[in-house]
N, C-alpha and C. Protein backbone atom coordinates (compact mmCIF):
# COMPACT_ATOMS: atom_id res chain seq x y z
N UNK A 1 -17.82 -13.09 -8.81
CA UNK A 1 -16.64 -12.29 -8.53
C UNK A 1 -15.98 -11.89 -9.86
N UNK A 2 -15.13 -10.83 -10.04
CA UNK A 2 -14.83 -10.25 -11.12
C UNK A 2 -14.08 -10.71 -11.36
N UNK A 3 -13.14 -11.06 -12.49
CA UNK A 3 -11.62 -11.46 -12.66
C UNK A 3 -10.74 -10.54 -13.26
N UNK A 4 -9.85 -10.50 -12.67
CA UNK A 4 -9.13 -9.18 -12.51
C UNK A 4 -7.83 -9.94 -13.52
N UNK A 5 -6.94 -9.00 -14.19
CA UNK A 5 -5.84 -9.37 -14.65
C UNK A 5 -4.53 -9.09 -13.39
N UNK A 6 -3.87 -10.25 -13.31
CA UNK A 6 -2.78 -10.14 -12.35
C UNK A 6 -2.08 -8.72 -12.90
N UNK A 7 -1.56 -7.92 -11.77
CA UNK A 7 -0.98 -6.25 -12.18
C UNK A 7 0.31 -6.36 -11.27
N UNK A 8 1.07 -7.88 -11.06
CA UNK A 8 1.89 -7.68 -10.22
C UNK A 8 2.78 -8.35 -11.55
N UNK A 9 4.64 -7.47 -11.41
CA UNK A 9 5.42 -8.44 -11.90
C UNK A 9 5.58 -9.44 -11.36
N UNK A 10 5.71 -10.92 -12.17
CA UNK A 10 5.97 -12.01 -11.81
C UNK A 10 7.78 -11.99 -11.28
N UNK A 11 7.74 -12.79 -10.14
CA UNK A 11 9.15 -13.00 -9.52
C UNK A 11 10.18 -11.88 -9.24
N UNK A 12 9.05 -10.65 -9.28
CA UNK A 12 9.80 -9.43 -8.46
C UNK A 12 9.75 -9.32 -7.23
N UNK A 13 10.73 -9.03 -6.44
CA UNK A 13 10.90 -8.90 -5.22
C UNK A 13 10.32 -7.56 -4.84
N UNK A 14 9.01 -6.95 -4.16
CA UNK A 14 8.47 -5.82 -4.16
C UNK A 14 8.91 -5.80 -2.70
N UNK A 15 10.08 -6.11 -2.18
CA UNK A 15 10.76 -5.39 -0.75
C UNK A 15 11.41 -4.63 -1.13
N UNK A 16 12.01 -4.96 -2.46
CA UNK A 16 13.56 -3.85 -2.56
C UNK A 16 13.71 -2.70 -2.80
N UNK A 17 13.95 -1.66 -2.71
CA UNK A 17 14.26 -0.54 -2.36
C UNK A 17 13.55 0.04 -4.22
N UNK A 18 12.60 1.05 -4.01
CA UNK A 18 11.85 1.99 -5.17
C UNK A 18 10.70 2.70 -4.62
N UNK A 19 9.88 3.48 -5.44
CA UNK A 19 8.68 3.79 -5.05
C UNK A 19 7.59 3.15 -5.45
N UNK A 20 6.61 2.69 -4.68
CA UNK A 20 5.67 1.91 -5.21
C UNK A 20 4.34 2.33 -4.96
N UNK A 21 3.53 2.31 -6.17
CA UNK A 21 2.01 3.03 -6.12
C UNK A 21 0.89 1.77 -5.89
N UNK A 22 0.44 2.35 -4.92
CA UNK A 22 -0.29 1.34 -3.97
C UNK A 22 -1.99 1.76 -3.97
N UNK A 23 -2.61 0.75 -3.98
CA UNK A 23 -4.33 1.10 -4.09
C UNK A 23 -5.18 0.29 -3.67
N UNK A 24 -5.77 0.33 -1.79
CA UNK A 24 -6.40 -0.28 -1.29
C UNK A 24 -7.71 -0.28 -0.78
N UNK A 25 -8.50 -1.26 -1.51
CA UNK A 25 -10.32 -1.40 -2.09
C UNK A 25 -11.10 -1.53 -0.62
N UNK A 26 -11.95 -0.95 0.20
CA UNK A 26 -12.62 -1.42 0.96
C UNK A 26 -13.57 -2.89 0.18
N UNK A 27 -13.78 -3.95 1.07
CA UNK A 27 -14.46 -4.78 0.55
C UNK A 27 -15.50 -4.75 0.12
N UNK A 28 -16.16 -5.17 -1.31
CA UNK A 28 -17.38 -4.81 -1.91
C UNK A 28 -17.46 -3.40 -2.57
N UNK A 29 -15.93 -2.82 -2.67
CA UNK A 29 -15.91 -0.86 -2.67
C UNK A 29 -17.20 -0.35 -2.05
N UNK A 30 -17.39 -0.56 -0.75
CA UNK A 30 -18.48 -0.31 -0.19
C UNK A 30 -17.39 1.23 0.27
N UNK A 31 -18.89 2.32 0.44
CA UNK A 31 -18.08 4.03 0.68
C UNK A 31 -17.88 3.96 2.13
N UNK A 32 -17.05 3.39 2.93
CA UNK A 32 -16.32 3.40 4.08
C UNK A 32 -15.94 4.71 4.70
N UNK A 33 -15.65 5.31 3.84
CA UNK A 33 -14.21 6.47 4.63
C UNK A 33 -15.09 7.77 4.04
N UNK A 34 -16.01 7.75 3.59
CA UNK A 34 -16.76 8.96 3.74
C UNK A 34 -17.23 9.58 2.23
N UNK A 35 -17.42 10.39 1.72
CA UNK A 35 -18.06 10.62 0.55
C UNK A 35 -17.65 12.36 -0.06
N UNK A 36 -17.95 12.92 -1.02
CA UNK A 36 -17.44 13.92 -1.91
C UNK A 36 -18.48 14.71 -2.03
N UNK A 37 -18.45 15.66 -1.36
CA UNK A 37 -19.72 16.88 -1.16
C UNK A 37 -18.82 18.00 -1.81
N UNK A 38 -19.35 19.04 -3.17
CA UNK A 38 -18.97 20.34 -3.72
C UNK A 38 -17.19 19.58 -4.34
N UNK A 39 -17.40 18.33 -4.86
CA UNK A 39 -16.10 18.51 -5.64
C UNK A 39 -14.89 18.12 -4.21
N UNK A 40 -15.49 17.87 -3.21
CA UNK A 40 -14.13 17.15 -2.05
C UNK A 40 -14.62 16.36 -1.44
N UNK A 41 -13.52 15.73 -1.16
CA UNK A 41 -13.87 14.36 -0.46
C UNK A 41 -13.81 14.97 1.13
N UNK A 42 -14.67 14.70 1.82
CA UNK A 42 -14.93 14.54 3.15
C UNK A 42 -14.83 13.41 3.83
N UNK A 43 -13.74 13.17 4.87
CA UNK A 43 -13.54 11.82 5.28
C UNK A 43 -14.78 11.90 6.88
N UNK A 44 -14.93 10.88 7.04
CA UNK A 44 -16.16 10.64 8.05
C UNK A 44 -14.70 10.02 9.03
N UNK A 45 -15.29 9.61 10.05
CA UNK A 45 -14.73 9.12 11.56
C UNK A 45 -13.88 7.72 10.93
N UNK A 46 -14.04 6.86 9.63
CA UNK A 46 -13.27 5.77 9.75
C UNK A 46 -12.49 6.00 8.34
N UNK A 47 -12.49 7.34 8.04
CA UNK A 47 -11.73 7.68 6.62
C UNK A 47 -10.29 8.45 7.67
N UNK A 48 -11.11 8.94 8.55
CA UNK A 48 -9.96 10.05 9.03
C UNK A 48 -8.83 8.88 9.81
N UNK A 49 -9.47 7.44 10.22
CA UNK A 49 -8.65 6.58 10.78
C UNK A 49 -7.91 6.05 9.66
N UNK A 50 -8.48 5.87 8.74
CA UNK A 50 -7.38 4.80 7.50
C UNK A 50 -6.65 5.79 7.39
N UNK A 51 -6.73 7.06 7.14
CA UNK A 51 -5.87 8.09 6.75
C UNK A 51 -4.69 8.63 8.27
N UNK A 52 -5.06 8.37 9.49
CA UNK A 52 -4.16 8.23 10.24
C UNK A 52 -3.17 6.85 10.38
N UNK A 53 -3.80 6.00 10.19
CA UNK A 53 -2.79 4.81 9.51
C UNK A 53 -1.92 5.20 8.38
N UNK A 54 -2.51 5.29 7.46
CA UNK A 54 -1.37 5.52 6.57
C UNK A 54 0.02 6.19 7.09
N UNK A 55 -0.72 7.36 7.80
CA UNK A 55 0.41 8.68 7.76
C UNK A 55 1.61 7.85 9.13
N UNK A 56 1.15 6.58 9.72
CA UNK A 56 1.50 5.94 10.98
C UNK A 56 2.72 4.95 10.13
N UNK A 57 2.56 4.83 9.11
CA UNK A 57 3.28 3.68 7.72
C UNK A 57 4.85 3.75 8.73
N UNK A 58 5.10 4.91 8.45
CA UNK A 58 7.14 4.94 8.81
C UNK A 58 7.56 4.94 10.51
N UNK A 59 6.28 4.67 11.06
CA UNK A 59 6.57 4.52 12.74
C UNK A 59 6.99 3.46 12.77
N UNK A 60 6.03 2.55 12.34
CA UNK A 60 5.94 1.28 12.17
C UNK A 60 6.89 0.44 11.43
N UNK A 61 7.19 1.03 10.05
CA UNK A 61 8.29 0.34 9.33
C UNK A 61 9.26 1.31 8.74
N UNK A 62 10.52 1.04 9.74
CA UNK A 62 11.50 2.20 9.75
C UNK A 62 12.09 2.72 8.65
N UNK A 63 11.97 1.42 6.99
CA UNK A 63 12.43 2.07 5.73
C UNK A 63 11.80 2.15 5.12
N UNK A 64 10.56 2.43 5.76
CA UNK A 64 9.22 3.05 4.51
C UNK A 64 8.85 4.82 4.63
N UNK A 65 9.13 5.45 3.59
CA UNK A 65 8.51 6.55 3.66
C UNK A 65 7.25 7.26 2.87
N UNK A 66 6.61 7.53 3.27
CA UNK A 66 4.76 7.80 2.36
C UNK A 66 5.12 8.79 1.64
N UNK A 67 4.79 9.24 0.31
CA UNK A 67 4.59 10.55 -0.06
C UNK A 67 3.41 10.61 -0.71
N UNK A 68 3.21 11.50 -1.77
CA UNK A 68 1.10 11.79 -1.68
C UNK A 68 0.58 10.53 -1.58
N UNK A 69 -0.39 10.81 -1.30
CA UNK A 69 -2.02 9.62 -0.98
C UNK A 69 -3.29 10.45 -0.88
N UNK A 70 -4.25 9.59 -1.44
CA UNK A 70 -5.46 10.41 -1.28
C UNK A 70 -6.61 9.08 -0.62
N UNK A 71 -7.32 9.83 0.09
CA UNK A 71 -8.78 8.53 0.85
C UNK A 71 -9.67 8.97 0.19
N UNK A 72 -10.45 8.18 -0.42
CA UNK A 72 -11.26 8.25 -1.66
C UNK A 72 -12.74 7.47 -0.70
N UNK A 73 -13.81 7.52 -1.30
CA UNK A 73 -14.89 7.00 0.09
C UNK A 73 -15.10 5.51 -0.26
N UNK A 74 -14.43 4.69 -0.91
CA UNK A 74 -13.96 3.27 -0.81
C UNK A 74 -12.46 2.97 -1.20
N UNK A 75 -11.31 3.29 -1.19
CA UNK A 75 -10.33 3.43 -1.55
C UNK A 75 -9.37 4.42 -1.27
N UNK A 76 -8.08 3.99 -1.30
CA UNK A 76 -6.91 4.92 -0.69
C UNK A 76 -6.23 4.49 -2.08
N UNK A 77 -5.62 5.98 -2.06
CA UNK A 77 -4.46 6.07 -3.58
C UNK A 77 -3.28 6.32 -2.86
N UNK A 78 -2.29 5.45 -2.71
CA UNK A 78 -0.83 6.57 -2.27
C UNK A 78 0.44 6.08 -2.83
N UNK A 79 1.74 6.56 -2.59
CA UNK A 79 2.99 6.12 -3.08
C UNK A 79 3.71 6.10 -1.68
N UNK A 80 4.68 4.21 -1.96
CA UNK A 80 5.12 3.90 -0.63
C UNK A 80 6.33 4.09 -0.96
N UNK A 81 7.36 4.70 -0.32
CA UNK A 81 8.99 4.42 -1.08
C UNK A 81 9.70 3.54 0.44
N UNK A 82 10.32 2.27 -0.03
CA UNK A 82 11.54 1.93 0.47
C UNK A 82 12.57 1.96 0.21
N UNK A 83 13.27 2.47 1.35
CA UNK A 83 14.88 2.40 1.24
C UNK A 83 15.67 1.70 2.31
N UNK A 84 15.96 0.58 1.60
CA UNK A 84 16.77 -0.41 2.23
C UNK A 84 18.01 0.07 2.58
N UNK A 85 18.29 0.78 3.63
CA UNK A 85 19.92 1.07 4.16
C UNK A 85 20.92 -0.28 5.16
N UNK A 86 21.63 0.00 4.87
CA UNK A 86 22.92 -0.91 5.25
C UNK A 86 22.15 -2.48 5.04
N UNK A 87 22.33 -2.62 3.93
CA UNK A 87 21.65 -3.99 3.69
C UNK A 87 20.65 -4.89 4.61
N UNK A 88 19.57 -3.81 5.05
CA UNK A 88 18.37 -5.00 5.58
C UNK A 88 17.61 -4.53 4.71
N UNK A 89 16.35 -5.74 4.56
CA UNK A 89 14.53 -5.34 3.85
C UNK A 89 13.77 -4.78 4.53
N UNK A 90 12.97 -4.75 3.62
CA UNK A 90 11.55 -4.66 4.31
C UNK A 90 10.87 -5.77 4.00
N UNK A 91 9.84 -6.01 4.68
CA UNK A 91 9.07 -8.02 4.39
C UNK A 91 9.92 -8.94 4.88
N UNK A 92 9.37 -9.77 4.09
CA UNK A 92 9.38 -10.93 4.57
C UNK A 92 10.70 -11.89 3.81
N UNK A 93 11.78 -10.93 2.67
CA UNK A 93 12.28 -11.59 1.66
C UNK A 93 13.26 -12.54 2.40
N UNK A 94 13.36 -12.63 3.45
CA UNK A 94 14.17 -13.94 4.16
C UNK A 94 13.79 -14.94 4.37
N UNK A 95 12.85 -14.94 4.44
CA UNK A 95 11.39 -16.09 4.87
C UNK A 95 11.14 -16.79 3.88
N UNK A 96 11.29 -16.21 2.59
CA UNK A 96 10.53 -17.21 1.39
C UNK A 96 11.33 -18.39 0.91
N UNK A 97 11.08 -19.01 0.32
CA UNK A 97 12.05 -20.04 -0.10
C UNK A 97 12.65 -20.21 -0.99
N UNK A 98 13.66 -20.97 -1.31
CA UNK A 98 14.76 -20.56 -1.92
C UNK A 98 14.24 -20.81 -3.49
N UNK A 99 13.54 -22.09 -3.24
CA UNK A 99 12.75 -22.31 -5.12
C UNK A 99 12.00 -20.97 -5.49
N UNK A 100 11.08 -20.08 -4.52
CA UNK A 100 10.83 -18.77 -4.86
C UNK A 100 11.65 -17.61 -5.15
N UNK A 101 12.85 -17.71 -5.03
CA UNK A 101 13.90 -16.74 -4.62
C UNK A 101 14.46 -17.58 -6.06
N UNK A 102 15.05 -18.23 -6.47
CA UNK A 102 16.18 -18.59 -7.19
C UNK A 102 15.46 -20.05 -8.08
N UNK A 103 14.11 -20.04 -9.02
CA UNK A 103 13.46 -20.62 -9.60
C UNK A 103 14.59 -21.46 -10.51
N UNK A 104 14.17 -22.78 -10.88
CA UNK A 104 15.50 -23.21 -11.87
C UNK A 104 15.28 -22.91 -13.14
């Protein structure tokens, strides 16, 4: 297995309200979602589904809004923005614990 350098800030809270650029690997980057004929990507029957998920993101979670993304034939590129209104999250940041939240 490869070893990857951690690309997350340490002890950032990634619920709170910004835009965040997001990039998710089919396993093995095996070409899942379809392949690039004349310079475009052509999504096949389970590219056109990840790509209806995505666009499904703000049904589902009421302070998330998508803007560009691309389905790549092992990989999705997109930008997620939350906006936390009248003080709720998004996730799980209630749940974690307080030594994670407030380290000494």
């Amino acid at each position: 297995m490869i070893k990857r350098k951690p690309n997350r800030l340490r002890d950032y809270d990634y619920s709170q309200d910004g835009c965040y650029f997001i990039t998710i690997c089919t396993k093995d980057r095996r070409e899942w979602f379809g392949g690039v004929e004349n310079n475009e990507m052509v999504l096949n029957q389970y590219g056109k589904t990840a790509e209806g998920f995505w666009k499904e993101m703000p049904i589902h979670f009421g302070r998330v809004e998508i803007d560009e993304f691309r389905v790549m034939p092992n990989h999705i590129h997109g930008i997620v923005i939350i906006r936390n209104e009248l003080g709720s999250q998004v996730g799980n940041a209630c749940m974690r614990s307080l030594q994670r939240r407030y380290p000494p």
